[in-house]
Protein backbone atom coordinates (compact mmCIF):
# COMPACT_ATOMS: atom_id res chain seq x y z
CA UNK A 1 0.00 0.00 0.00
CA UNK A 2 1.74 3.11 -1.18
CA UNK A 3 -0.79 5.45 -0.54
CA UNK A 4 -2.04 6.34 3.38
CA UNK A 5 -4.68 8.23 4.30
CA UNK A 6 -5.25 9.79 7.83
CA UNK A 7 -9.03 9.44 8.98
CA UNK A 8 -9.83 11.79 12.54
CA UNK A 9 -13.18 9.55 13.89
CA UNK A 10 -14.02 6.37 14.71
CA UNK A 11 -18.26 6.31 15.08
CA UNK A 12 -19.51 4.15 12.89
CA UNK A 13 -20.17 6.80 10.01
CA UNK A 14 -16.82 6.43 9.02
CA UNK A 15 -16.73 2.69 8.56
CA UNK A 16 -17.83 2.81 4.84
CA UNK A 17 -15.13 5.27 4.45
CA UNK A 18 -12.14 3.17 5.81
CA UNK A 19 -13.88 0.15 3.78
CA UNK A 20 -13.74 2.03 0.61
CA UNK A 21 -9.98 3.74 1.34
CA UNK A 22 -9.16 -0.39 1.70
CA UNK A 23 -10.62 -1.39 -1.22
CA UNK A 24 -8.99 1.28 -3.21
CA UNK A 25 -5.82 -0.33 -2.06
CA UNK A 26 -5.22 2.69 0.45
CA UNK A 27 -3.32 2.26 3.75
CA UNK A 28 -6.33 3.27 6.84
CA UNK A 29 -5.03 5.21 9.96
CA UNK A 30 -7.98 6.22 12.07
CA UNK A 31 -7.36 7.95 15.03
CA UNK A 32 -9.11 9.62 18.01
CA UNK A 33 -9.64 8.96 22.15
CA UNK A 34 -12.28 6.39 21.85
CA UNK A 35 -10.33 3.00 22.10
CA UNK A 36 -13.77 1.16 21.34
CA UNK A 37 -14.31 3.24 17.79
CA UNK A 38 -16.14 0.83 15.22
CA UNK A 39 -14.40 2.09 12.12
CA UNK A 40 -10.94 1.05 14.32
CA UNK A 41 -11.68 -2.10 13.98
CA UNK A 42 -11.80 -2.06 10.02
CA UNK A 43 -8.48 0.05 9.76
CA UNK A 44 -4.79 -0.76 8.91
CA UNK A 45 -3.51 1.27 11.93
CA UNK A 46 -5.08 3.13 14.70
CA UNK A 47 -4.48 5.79 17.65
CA UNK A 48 -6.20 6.00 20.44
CA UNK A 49 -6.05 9.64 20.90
CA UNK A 50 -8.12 12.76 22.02
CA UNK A 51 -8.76 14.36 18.56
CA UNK A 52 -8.02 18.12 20.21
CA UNK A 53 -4.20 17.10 20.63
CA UNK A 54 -3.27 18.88 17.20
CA UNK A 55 0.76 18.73 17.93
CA UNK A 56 0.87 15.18 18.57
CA UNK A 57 -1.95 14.26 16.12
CA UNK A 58 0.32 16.21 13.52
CA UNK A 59 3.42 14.50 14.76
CA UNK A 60 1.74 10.99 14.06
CA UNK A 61 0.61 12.44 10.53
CA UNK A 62 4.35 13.08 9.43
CA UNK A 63 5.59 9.67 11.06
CA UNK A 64 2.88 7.75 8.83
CA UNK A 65 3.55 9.94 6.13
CA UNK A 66 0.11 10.16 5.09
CA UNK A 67 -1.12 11.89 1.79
CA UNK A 68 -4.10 13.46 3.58
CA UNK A 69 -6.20 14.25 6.23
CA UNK A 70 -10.33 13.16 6.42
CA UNK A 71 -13.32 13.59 8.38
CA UNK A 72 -17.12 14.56 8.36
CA UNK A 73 -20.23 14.88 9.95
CA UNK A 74 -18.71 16.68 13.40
CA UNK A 75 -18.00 20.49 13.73
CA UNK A 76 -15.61 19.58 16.72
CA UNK A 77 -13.79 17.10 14.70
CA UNK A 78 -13.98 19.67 11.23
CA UNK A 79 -12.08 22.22 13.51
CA UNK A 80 -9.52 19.49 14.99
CA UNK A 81 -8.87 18.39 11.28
CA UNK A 82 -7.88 22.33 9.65
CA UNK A 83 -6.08 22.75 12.74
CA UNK A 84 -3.76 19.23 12.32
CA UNK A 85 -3.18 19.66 8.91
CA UNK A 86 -1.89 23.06 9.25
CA UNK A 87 0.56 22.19 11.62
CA UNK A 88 1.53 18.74 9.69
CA UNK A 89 1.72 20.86 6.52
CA UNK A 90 -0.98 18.51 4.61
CA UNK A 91 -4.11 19.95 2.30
CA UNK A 92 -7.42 20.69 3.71
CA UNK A 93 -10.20 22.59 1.57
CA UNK A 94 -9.82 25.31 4.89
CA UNK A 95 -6.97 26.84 7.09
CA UNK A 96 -7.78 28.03 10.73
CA UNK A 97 -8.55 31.95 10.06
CA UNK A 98 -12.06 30.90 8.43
CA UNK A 99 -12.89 28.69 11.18
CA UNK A 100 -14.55 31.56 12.74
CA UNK A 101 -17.21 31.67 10.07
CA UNK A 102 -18.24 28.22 10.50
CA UNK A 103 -17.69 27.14 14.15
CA UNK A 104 -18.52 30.98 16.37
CA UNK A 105 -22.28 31.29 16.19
CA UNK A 106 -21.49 35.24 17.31
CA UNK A 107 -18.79 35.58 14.04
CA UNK A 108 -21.45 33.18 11.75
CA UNK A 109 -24.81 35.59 12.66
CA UNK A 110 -22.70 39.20 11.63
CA UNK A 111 -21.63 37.73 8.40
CA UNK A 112 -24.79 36.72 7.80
CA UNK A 113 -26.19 40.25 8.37
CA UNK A 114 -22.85 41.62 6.06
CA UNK A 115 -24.66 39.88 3.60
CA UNK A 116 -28.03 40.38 4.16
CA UNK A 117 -28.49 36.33 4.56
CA UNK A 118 -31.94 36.53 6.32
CA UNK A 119 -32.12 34.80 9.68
CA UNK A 120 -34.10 34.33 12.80
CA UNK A 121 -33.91 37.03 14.74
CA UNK A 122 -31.55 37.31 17.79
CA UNK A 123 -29.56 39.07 20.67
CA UNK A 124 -26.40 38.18 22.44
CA UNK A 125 -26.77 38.34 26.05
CA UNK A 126 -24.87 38.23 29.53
CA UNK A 127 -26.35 36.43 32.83
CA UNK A 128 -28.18 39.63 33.25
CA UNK A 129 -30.42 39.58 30.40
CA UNK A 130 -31.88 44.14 30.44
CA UNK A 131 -35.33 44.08 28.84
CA UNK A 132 -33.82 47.08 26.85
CA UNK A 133 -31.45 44.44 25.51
CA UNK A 134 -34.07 42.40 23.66
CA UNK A 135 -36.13 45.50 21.97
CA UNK A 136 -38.71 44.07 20.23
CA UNK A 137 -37.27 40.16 20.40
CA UNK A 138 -40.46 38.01 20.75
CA UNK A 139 -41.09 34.91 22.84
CA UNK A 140 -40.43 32.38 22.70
CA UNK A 141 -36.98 32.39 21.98
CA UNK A 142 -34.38 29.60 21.59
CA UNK A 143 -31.30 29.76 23.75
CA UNK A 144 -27.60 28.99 21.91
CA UNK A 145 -24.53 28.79 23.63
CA UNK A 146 -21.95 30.81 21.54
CA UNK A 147 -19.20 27.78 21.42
CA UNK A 148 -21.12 24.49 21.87
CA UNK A 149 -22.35 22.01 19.74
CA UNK A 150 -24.65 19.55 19.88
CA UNK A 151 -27.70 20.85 20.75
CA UNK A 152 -26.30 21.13 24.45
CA UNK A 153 -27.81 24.40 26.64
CA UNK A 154 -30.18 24.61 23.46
CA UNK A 155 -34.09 26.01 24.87
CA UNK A 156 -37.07 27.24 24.47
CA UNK A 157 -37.94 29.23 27.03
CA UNK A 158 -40.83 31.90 27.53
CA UNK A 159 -40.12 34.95 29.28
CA UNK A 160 -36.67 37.22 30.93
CA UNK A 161 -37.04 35.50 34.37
CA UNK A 162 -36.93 31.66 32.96
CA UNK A 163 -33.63 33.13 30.48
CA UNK A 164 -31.97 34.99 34.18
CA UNK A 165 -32.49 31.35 36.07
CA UNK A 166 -31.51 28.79 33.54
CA UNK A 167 -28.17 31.29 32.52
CA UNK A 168 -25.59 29.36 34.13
CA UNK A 169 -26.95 25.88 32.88
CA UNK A 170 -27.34 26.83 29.87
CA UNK A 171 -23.53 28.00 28.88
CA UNK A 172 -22.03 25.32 31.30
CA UNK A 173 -19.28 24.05 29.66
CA UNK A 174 -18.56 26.82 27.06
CA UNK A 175 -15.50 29.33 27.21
CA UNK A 176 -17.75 32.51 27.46
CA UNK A 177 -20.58 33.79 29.21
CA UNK A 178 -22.57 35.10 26.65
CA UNK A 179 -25.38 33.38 24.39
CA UNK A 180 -27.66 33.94 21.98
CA UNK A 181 -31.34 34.76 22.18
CA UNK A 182 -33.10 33.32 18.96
CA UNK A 183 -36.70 34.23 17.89
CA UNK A 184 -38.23 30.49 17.55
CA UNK A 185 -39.10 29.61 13.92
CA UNK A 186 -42.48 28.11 13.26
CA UNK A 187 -41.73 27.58 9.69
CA UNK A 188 -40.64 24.11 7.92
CA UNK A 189 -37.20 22.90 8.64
CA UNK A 190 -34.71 21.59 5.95
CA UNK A 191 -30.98 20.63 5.81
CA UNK A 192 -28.78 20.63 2.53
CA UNK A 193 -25.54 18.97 1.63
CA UNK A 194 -23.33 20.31 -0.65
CA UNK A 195 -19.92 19.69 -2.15
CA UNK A 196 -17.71 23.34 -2.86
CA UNK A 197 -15.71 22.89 -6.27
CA UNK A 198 -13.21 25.59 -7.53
CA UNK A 199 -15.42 27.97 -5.81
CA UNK A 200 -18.54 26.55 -7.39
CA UNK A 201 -21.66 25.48 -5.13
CA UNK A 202 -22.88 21.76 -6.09
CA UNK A 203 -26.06 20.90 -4.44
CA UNK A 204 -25.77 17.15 -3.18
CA UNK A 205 -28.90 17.15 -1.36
CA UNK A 206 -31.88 19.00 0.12
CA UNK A 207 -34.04 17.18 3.24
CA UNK A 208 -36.96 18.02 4.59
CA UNK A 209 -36.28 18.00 8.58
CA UNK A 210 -38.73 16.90 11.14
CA UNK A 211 -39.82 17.72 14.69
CA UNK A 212 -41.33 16.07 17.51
CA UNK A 213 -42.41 16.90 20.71
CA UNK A 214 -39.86 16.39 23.41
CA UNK A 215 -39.43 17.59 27.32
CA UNK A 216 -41.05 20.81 28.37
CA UNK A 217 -38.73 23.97 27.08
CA UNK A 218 -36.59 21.82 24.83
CA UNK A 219 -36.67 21.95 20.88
CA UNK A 220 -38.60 19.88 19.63
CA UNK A 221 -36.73 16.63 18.75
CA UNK A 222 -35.37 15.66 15.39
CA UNK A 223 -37.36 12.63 14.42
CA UNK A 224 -37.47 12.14 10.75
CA UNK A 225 -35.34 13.48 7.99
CA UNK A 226 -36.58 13.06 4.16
CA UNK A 227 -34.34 13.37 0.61
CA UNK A 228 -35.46 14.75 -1.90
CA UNK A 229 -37.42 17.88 0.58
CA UNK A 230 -41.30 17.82 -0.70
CA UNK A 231 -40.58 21.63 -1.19
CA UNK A 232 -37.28 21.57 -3.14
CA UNK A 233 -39.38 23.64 -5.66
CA UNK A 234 -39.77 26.65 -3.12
CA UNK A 235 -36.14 26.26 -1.82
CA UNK A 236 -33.57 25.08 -4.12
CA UNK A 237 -32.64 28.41 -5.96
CA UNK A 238 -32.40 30.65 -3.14
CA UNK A 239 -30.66 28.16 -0.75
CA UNK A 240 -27.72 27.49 -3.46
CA UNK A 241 -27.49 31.29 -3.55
CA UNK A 242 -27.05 31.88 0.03
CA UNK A 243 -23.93 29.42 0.31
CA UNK A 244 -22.57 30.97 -3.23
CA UNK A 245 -22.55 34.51 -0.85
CA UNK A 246 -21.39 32.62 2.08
CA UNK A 247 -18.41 30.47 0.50
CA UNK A 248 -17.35 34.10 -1.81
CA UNK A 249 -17.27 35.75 1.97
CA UNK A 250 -15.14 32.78 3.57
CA UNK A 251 -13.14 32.09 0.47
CA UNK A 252 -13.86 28.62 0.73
CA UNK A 253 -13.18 27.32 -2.99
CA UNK A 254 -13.53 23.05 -2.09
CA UNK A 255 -14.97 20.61 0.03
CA UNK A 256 -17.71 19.69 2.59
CA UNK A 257 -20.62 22.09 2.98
CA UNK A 258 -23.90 22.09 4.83
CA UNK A 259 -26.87 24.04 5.95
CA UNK A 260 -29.78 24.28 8.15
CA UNK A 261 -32.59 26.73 7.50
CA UNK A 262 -36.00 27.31 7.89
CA UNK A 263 -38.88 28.18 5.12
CA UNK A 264 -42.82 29.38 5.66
CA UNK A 265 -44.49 30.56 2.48
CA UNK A 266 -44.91 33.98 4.01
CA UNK A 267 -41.32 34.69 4.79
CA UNK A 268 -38.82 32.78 2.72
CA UNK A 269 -36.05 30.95 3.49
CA UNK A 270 -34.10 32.33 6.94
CA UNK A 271 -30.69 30.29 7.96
CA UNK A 272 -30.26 28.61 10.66
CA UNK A 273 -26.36 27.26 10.70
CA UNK A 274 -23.92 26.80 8.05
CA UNK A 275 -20.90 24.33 8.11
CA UNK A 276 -17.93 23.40 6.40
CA UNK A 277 -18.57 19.30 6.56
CA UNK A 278 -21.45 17.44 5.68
CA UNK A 279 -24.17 16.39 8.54
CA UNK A 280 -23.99 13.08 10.20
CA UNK A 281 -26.58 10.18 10.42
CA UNK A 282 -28.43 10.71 7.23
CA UNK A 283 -25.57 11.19 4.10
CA UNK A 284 -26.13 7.54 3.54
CA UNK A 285 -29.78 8.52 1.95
CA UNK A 286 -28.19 10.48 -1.06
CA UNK A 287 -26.26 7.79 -1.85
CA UNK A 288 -29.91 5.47 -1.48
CA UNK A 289 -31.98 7.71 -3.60
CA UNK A 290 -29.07 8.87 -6.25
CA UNK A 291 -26.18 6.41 -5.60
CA UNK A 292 -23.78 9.23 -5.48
CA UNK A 293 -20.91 8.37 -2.54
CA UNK A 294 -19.79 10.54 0.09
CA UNK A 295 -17.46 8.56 0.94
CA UNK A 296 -16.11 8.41 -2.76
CA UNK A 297 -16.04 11.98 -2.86
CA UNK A 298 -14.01 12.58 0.08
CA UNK A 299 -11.81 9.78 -1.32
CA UNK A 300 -11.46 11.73 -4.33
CA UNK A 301 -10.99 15.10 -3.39
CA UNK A 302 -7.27 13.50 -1.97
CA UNK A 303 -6.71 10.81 -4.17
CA UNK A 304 -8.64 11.75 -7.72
CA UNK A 305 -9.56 14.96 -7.55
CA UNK A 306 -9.84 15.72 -11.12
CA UNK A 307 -12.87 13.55 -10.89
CA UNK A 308 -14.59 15.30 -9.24
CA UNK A 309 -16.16 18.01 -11.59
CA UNK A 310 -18.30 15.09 -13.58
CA UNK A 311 -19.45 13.30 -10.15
CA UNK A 312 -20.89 16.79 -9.47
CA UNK A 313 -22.23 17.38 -13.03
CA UNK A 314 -23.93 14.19 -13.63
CA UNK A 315 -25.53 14.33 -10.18
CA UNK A 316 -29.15 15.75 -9.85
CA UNK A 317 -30.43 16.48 -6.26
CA UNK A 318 -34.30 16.59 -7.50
CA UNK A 319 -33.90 12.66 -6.96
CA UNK A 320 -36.49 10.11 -8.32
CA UNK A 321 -37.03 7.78 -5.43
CA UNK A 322 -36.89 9.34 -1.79
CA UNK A 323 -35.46 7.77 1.37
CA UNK A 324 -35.83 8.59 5.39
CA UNK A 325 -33.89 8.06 8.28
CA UNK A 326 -35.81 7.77 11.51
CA UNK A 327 -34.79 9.34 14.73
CA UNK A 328 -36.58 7.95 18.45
CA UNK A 329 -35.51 10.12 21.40
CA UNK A 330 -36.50 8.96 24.97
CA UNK A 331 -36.82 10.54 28.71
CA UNK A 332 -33.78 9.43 31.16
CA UNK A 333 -35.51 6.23 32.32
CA UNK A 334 -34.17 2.81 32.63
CA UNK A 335 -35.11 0.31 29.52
CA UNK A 336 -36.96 -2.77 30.75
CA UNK A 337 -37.68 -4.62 27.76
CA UNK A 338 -36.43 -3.93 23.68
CA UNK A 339 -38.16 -6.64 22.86
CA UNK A 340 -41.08 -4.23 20.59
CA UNK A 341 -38.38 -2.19 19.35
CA UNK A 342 -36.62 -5.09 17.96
CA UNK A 343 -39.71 -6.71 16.78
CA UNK A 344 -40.26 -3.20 15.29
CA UNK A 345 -37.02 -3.09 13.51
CA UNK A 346 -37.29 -6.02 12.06
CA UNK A 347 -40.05 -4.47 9.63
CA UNK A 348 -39.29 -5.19 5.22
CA UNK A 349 -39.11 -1.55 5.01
CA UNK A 350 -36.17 -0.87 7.08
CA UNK A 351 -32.79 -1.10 5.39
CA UNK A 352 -30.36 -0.35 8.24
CA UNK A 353 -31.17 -0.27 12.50
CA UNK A 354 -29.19 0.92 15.61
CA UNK A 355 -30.32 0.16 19.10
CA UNK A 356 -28.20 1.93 21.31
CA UNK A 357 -28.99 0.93 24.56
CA UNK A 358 -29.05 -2.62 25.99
CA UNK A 359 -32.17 -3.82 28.41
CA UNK A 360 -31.02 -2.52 31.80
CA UNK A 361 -29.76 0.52 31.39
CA UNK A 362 -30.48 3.95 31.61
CA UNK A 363 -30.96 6.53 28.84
CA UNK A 364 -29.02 9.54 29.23
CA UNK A 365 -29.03 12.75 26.96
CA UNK A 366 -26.27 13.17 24.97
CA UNK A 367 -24.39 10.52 25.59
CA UNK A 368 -25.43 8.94 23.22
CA UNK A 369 -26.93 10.13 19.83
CA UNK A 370 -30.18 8.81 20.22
CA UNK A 371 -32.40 5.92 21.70
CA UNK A 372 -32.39 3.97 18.38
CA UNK A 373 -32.21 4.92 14.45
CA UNK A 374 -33.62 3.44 11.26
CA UNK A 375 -32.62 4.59 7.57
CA UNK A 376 -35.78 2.83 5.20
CA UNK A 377 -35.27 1.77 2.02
CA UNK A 378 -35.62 4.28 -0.95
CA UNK A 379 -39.02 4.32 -2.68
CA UNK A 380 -41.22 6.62 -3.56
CA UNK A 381 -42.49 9.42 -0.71
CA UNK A 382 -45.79 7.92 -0.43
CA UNK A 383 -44.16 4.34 0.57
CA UNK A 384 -41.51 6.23 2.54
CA UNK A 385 -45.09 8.37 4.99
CA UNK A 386 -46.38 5.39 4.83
CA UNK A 387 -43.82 3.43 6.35
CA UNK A 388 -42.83 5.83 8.78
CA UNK A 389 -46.74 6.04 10.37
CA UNK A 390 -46.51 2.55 10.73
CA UNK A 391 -42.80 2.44 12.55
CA UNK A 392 -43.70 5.78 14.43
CA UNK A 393 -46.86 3.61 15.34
CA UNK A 394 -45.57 0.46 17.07
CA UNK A 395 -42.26 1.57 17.98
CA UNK A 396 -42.16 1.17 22.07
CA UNK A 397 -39.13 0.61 24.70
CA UNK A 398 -40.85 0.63 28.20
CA UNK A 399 -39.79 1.02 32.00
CA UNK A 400 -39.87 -1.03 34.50
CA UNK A 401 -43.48 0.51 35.72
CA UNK A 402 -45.09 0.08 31.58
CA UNK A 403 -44.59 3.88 30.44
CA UNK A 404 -43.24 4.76 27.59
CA UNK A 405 -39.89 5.76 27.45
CA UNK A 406 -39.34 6.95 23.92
CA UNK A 407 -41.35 10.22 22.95
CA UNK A 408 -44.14 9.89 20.47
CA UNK A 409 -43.06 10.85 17.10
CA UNK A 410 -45.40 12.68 14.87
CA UNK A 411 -44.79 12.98 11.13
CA UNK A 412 -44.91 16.61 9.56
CA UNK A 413 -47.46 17.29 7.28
CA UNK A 414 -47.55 19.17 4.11
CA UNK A 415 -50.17 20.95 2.37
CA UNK A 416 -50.72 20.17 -1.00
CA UNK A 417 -50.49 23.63 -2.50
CA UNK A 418 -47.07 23.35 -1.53
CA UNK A 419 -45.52 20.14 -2.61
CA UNK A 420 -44.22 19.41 -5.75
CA UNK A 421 -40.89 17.92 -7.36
CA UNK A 422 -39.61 19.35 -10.84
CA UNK A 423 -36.16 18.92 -12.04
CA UNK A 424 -34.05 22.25 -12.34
């Protein structure tokens, strides 16, 4: 194996990838601090260490004398990445100055206004939270650390006093003590995918993103996200155009890009986040509907990157056939049976399952992603709602006393007027 490539992440999202690098007859190195990383056990060499150790993660990079650095799907390990390959003098599509754009919320929300990106309204606000501060901010209004990721200290909360008394927990664990007020959006929810190309936008992807209900003054959970979006027709043109401004401001010319944003026919589009990698859990579904490869991409953009151009070209994100992956979130109980989940899971219409709990134990937010995850097989969006009512129907994990642990999932719904798929 001449060729060696340097992969920061070990989840299980980067499994295909280190399959792929082997099968190209490329040399795997995966490295970062969890010794128990699936995609470690599919590599040529790993490293067991904490991704934010850029000198010694650089150091290792020039001993294996890789040809490039890789990752996805993480802003924490995006930032470790441009940061290692700086210092270990490989390629990366960014360099550390226009990290700020992507990674500070504060840095991200000015440029937007520089270009006149529209967004939800917001402040930035200390522990003491002056009424003169918010002007004409209504409630309720989502609360965002400035530094964190995650969805960690993210809220909805309702008025100045429940903002003063939930301060502290809210930007525990972040380097400053300011956040950011954030009108809440009612409108629909979408995240894109793209790929950056000599300074060229190339849509990969376009989902529509749904909510749930969760605990009392949290967001609303993630439960289902859909390729092709229902409403690519009201989104497509003006989305592309917004990270066309944003990459020209950033002077990113290559690589991984990604946004979430919201849409309501009365307002347009407003942004939510943009990101310089693509979002984890659900690239697999482009590749379902279209059969275009992340993974191959990434590959390529080290190894082959002259093919790139006509992988772009020849791919169309108005897909024919649609594909979901579905998310199940639960309350911070301990599982007493997975026996109907597993039943559940076992459904023809499911391609791909996670569990991630065993009977036993307790579920704890954020350690781990979620309770359990589906991706079902690409068909067309009728199969794919009809499907999902079912799953989102008999999907259960009690406790020990017989309630329900997971939250009930509800599937978004779509007038007509609205919905409608036409190539572009």
């Amino acid at each position: 194996m001449n060729h060696r490539i340097f992969i920061l992440g070990s989840s299980e999202e980067f499994i295909q990838l280190v399959k792929l690098s082997k099968a190209r007859g490329i040399c795997t190195i995966v490295c970062d601090g969890n010794p128990d990383g699936p995609a470690k056990k599919e590599a040529d060499i790993v490293y067991d260490v904490d991704v934010r150790s850029t000198e010694k993660i650089a150091e290792i990079c020039r001993k294996e004398r890789v040809d490039g650095i890789l990752t996805a799907f993480s802003d924490l390990l995006l930032e470790c990445m441009v940061k290692i390959a700086a210092k270990a003098g490989l390629p990366c599509y960014l360099i550390p100055e226009q990290l700020k754009f992507y990674r500070d919320k504060s840095v991200m929300k000015k440029m937007f206004a520089s270009l006149d990106i529209p967004t939800p309204r917001y402040v930035e606000t200390g522990a003491d939270c002056s009424p003169d501060l918010l002007g004409d901010l209504r409630f309720p209004v989502v609360t965002k650390p400035l530094d964190r990721y995650g969805s960690r200290g993210v809220l909805v909360l309702n008025s100045l006093e429940e903002i003063r008394s939930r301060f502290h927990e809210i930007c525990a664990g972040s380097e400053t003590e300011k956040i950011l007020l954030e009108e809440y959006n009612t409108g629909y929810e979408f995240n894109l995918m793209a790929w950056v190309n000599n300074g060229q936008v190339f849509v990969l992807g376009i989902a529509d993103r749904e909510k749930s209900p969760g605990e009392t003054h949290s967001i609303p959970v993630c439960s289902r996200n859909v390729y092709p979006s229902c409403l690519m027709d009201h989104v497509y043109q003006d989305a592309k155009r917004i990270l066309e401004k944003v990459i020209r401001f950033t002077g990113q010319q290559d690589g991984e890009l990604s946004m979430q944003f919201f849409w309501h026919p009365d307002r347009g589009i407003e942004v939510c986040e943009i990101a310089a990698r693509f979002l984890g859990y659900e690239h697999e579904l482009i590749e379902f509907c279209s059969g275009l490869s992340i993974e191959e991409l990434l590959l390529n953009s080290v190894y082959a990157p002259e093919r790139i151009p006509l992988m772009l070209q020849e791919h169309n994100p108005f897909f024919d056939k649609s594909s979901a992956v579905l998310y199940f979130h639960g309350r911070e109980r301990e599982i007493a049976s997975l026996e109907s989940a597993e039943k559940c899971f076992r459904s023809p219409e499911i391609s791909q399952s996670w569990i991630f709990y065993r009977q036993g134990e307790q579920v704890q937010e954020f350690a781990r992603p979620y309770v359990a995850r589906c991706f079902l097989h690409a068909g067309t969006r009728e199969e794919i709602d009809r499907a999902t009512d079912r799953i989102f129907a008999e999907m259960s994990i009690p406790d020990s006393s017989g309630e329900e642990i997971l939250y009930r999932n509800v599937r978004t719904q779509y007038p007509d007027i609205l919905t409608s798929h036409k190539e572009k």
